[in-house]
ModelCIF file with pLDDT and N, C-alpha, C, O atoms, coordinates in Angstrom:
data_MODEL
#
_entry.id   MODEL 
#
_entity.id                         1 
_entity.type                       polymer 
_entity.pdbx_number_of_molecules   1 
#
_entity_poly.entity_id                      1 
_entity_poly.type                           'polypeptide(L)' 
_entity_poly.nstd_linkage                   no 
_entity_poly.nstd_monomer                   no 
_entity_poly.pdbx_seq_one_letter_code       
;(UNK)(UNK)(UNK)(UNK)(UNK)(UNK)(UNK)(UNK)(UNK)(UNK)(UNK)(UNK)(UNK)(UNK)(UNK)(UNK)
(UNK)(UNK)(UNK)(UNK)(UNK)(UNK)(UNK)(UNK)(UNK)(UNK)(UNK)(UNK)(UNK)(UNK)(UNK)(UNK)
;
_entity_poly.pdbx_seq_one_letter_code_can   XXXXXXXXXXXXXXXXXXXXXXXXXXXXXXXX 
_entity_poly.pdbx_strand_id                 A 
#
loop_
_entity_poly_seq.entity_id 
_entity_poly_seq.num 
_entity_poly_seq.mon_id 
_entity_poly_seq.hetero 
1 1  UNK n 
1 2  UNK n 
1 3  UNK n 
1 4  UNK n 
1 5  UNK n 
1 6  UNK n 
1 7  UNK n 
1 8  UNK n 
1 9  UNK n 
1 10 UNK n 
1 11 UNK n 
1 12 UNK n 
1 13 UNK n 
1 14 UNK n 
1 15 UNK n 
1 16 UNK n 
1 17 UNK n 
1 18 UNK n 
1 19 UNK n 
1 20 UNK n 
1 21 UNK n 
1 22 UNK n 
1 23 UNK n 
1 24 UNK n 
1 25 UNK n 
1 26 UNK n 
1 27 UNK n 
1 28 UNK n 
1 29 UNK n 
1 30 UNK n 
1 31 UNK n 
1 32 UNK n 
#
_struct_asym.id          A 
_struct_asym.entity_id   1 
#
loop_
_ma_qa_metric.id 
_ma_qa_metric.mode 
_ma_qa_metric.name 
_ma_qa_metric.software_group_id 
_ma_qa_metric.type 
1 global pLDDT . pLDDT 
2 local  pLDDT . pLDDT 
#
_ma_qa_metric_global.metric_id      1 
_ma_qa_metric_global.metric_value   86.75 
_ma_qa_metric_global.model_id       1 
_ma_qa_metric_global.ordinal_id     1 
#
loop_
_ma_qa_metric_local.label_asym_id 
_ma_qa_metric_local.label_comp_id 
_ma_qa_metric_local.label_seq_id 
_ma_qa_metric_local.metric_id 
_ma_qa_metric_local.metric_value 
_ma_qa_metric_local.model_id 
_ma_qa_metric_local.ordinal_id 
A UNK 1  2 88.00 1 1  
A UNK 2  2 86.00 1 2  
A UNK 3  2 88.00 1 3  
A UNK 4  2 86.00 1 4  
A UNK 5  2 76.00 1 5  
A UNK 6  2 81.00 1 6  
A UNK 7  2 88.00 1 7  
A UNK 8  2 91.00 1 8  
A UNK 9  2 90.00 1 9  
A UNK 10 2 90.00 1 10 
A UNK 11 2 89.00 1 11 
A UNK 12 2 84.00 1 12 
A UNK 13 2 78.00 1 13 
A UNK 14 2 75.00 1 14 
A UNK 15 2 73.00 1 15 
A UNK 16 2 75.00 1 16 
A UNK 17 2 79.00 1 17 
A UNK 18 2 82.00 1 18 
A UNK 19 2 88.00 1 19 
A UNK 20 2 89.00 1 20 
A UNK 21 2 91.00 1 21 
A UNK 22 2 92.00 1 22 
A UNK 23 2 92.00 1 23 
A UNK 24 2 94.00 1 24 
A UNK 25 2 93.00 1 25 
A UNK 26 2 93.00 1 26 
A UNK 27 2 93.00 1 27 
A UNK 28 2 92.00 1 28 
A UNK 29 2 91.00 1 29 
A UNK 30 2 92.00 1 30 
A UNK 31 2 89.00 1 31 
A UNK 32 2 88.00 1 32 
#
loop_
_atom_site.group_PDB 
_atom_site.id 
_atom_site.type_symbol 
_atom_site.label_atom_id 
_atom_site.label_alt_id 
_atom_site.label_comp_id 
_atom_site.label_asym_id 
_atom_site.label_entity_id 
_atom_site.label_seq_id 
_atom_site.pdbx_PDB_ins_code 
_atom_site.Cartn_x 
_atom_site.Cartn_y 
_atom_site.Cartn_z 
_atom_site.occupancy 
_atom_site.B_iso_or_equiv 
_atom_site.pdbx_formal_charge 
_atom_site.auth_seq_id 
_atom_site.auth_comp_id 
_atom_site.auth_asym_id 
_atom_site.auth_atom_id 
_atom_site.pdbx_PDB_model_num 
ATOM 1   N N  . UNK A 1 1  ? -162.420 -129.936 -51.523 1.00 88.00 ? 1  UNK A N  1 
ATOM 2   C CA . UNK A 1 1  ? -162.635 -128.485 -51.606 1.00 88.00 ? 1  UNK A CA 1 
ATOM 3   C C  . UNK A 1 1  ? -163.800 -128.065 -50.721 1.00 88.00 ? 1  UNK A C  1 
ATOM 4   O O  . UNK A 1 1  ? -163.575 -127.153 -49.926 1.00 88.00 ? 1  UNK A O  1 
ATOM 5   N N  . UNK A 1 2  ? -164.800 -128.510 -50.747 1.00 86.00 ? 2  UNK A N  1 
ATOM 6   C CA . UNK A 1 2  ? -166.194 -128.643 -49.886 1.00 86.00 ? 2  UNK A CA 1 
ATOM 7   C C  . UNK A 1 2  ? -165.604 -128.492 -48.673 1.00 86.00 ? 2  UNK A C  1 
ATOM 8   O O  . UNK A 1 2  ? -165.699 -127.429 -48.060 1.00 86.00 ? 2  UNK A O  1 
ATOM 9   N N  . UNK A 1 3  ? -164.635 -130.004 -47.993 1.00 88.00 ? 3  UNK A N  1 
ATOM 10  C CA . UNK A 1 3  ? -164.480 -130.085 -46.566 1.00 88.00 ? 3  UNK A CA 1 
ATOM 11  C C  . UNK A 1 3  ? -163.366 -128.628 -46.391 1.00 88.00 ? 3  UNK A C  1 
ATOM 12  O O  . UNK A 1 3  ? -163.521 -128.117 -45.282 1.00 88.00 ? 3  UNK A O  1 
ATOM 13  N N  . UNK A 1 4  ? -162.352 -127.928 -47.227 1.00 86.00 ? 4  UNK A N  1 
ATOM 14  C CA . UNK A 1 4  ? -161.610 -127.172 -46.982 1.00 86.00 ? 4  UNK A CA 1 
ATOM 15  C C  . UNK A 1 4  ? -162.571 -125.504 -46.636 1.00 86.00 ? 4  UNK A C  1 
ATOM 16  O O  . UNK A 1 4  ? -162.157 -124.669 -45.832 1.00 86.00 ? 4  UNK A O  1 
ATOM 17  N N  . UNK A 1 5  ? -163.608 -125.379 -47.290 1.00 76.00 ? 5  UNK A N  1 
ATOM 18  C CA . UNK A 1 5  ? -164.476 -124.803 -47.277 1.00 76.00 ? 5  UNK A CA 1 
ATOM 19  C C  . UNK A 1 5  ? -165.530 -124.535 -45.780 1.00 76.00 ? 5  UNK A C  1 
ATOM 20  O O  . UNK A 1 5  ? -165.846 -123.529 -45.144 1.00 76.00 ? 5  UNK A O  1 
ATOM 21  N N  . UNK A 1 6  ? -165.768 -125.667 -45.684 1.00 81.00 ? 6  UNK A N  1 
ATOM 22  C CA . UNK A 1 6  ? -166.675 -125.874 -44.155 1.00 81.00 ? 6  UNK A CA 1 
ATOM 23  C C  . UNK A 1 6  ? -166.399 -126.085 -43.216 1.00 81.00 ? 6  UNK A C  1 
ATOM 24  O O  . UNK A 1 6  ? -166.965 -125.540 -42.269 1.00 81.00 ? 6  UNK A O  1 
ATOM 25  N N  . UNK A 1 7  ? -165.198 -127.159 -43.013 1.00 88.00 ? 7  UNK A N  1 
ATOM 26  C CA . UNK A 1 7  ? -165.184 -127.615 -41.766 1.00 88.00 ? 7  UNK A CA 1 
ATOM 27  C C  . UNK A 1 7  ? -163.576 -127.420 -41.588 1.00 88.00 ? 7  UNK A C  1 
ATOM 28  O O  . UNK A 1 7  ? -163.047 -127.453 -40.477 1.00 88.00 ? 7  UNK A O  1 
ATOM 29  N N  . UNK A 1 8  ? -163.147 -127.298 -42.307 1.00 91.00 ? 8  UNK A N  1 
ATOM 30  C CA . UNK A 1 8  ? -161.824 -126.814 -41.943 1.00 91.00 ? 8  UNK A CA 1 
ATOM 31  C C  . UNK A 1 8  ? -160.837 -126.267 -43.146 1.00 91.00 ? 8  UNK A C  1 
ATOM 32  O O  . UNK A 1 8  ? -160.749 -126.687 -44.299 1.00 91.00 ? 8  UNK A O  1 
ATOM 33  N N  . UNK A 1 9  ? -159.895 -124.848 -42.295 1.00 90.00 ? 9  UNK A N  1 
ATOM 34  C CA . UNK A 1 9  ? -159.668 -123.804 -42.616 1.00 90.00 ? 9  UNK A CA 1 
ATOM 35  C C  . UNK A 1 9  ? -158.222 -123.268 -42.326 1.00 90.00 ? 9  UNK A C  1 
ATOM 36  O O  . UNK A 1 9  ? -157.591 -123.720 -41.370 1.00 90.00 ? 9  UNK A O  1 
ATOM 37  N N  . UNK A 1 10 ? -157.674 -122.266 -43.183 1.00 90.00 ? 10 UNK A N  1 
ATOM 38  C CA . UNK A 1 10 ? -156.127 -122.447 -42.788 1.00 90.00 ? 10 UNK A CA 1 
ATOM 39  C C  . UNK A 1 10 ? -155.780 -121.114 -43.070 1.00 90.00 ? 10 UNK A C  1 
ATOM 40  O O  . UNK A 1 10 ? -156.306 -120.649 -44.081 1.00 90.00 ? 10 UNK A O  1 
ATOM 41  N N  . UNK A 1 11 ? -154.878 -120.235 -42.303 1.00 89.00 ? 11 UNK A N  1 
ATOM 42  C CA . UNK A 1 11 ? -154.895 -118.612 -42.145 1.00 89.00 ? 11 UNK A CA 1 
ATOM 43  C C  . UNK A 1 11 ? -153.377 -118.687 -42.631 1.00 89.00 ? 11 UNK A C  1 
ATOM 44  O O  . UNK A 1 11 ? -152.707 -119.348 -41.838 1.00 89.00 ? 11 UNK A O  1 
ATOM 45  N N  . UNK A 1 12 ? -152.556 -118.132 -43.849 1.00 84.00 ? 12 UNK A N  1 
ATOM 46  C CA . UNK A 1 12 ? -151.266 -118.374 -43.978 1.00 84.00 ? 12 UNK A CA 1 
ATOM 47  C C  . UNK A 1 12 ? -150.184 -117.332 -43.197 1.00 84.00 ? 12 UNK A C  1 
ATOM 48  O O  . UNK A 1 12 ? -150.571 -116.802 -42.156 1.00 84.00 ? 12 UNK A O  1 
ATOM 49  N N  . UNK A 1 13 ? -149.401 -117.166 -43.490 1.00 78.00 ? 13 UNK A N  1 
ATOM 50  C CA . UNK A 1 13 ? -148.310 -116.156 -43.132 1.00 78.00 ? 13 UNK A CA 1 
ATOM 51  C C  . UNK A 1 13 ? -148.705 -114.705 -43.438 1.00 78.00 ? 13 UNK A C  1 
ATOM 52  O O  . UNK A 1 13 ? -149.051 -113.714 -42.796 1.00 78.00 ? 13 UNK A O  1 
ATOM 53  N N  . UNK A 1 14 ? -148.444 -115.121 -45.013 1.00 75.00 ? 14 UNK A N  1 
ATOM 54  C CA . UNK A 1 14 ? -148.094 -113.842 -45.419 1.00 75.00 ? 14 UNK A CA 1 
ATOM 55  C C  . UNK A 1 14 ? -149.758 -113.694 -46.425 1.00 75.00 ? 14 UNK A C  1 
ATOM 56  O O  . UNK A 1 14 ? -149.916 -114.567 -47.278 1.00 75.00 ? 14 UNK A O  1 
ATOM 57  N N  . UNK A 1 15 ? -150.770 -112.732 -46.293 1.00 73.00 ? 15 UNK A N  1 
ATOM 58  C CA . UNK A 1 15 ? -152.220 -112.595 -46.395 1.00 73.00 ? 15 UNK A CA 1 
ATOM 59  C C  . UNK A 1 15 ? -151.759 -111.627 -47.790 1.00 73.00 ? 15 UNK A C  1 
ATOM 60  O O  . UNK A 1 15 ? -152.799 -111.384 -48.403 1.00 73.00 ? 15 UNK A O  1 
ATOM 61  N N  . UNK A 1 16 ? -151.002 -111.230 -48.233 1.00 75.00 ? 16 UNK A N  1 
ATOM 62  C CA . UNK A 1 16 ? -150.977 -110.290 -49.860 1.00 75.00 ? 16 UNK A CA 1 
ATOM 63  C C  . UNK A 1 16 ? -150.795 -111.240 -50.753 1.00 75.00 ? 16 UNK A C  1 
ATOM 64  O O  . UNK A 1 16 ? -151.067 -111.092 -51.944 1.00 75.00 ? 16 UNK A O  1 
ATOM 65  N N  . UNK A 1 17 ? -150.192 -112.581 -50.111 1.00 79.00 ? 17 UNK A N  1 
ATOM 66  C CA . UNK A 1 17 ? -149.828 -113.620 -51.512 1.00 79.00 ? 17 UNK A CA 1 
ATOM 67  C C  . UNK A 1 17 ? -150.679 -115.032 -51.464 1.00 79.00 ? 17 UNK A C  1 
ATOM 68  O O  . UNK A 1 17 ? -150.507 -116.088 -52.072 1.00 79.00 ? 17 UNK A O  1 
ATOM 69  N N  . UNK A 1 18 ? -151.948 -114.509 -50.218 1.00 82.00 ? 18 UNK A N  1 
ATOM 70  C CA . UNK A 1 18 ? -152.993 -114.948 -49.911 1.00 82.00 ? 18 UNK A CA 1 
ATOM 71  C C  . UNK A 1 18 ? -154.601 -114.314 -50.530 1.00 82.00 ? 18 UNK A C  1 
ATOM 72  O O  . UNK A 1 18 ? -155.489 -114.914 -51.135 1.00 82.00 ? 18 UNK A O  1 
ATOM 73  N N  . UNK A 1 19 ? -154.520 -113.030 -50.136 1.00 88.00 ? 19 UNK A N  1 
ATOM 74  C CA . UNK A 1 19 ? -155.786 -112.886 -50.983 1.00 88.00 ? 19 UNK A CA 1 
ATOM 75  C C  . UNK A 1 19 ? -155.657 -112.164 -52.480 1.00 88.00 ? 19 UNK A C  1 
ATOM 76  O O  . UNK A 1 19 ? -154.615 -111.560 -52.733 1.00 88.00 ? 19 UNK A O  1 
ATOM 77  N N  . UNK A 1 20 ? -156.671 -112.226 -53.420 1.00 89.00 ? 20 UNK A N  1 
ATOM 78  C CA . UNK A 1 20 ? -156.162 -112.018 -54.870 1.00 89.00 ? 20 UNK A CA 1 
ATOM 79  C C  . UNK A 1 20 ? -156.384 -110.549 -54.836 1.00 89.00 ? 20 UNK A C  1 
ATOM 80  O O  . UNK A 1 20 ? -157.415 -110.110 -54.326 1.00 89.00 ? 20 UNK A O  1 
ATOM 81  N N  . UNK A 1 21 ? -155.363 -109.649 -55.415 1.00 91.00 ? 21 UNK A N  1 
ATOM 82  C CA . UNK A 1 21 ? -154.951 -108.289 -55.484 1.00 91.00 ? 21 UNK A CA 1 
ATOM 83  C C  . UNK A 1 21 ? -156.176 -107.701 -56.357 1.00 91.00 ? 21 UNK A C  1 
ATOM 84  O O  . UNK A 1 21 ? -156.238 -106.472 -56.324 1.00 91.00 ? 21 UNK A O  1 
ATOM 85  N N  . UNK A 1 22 ? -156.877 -108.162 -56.907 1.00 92.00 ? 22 UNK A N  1 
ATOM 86  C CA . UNK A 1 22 ? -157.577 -107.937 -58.592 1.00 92.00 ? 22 UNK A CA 1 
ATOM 87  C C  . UNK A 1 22 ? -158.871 -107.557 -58.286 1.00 92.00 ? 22 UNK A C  1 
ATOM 88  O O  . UNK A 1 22 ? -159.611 -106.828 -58.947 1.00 92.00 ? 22 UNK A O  1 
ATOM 89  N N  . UNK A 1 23 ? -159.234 -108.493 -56.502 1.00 92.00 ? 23 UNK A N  1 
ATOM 90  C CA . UNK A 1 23 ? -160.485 -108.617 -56.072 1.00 92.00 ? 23 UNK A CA 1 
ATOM 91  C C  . UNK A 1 23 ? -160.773 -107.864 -55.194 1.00 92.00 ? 23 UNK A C  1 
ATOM 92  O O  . UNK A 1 23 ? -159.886 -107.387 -54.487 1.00 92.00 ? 23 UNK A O  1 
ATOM 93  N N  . UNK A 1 24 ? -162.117 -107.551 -55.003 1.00 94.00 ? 24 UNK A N  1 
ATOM 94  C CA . UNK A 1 24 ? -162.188 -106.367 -53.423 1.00 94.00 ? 24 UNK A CA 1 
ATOM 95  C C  . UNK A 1 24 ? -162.160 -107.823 -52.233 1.00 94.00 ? 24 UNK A C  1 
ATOM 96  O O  . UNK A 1 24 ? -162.040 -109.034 -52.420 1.00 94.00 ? 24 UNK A O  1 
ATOM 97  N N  . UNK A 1 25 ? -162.328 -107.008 -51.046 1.00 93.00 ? 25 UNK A N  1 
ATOM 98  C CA . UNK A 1 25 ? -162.338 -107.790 -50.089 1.00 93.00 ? 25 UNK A CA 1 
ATOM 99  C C  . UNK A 1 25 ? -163.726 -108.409 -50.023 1.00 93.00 ? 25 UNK A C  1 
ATOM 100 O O  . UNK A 1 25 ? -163.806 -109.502 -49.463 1.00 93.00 ? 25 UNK A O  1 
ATOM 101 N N  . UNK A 1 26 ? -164.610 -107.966 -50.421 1.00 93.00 ? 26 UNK A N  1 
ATOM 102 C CA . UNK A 1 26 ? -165.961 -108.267 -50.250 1.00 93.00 ? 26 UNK A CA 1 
ATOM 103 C C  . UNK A 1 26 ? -166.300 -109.492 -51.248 1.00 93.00 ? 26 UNK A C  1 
ATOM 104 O O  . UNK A 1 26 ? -166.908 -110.485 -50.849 1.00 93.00 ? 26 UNK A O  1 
ATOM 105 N N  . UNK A 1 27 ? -165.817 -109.325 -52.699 1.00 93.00 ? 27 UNK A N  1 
ATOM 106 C CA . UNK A 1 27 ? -165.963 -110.225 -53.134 1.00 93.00 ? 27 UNK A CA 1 
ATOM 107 C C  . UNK A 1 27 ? -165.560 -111.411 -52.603 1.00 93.00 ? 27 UNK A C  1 
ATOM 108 O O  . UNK A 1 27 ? -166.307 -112.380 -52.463 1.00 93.00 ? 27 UNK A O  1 
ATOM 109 N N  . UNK A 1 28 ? -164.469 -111.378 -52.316 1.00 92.00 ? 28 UNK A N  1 
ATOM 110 C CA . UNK A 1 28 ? -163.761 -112.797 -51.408 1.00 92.00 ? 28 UNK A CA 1 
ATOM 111 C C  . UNK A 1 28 ? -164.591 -113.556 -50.484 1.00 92.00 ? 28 UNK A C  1 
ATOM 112 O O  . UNK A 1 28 ? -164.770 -114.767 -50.358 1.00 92.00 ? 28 UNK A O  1 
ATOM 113 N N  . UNK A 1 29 ? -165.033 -112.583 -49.892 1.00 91.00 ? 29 UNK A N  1 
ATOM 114 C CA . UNK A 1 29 ? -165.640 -113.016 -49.086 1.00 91.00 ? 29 UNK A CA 1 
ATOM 115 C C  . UNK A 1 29 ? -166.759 -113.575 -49.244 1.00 91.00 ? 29 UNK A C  1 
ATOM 116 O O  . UNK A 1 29 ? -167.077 -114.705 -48.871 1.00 91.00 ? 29 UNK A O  1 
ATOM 117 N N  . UNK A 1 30 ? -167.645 -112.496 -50.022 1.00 92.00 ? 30 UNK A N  1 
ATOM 118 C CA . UNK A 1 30 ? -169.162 -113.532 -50.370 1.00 92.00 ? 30 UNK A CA 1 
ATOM 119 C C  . UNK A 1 30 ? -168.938 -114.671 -51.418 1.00 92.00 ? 30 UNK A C  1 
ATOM 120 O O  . UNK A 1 30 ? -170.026 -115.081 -51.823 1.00 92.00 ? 30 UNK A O  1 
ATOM 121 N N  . UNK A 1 31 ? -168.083 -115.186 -51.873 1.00 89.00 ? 31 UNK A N  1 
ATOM 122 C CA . UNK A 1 31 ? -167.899 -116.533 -52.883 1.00 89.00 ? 31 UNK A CA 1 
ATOM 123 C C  . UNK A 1 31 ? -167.868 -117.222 -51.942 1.00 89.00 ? 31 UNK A C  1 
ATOM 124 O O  . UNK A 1 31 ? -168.483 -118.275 -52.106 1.00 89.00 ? 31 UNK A O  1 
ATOM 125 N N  . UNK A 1 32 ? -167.280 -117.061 -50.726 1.00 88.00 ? 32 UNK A N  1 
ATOM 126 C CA . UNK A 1 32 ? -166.814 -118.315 -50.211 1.00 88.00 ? 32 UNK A CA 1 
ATOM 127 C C  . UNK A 1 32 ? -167.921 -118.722 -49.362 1.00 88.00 ? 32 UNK A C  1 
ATOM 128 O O  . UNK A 1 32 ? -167.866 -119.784 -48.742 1.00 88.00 ? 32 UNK A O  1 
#
């Protein structure tokens, strides 16, 4: 999870069944 996190990374197809609907974008972002 660490290495999926840092050093390598993966952009899917389809980004609505990718990022969580529930969350803002911002949150997403600063967790990670």
């Amino acid at each position: 999870r660490d290495m999926r996190g840092s050093r390598m990374a993966m952009v899917f197809q389809d980004p609505m069944r990718s990022l969580n609907p529930v969350l803002t974008v911002g949150r997403q972002l600063t967790e990670v």
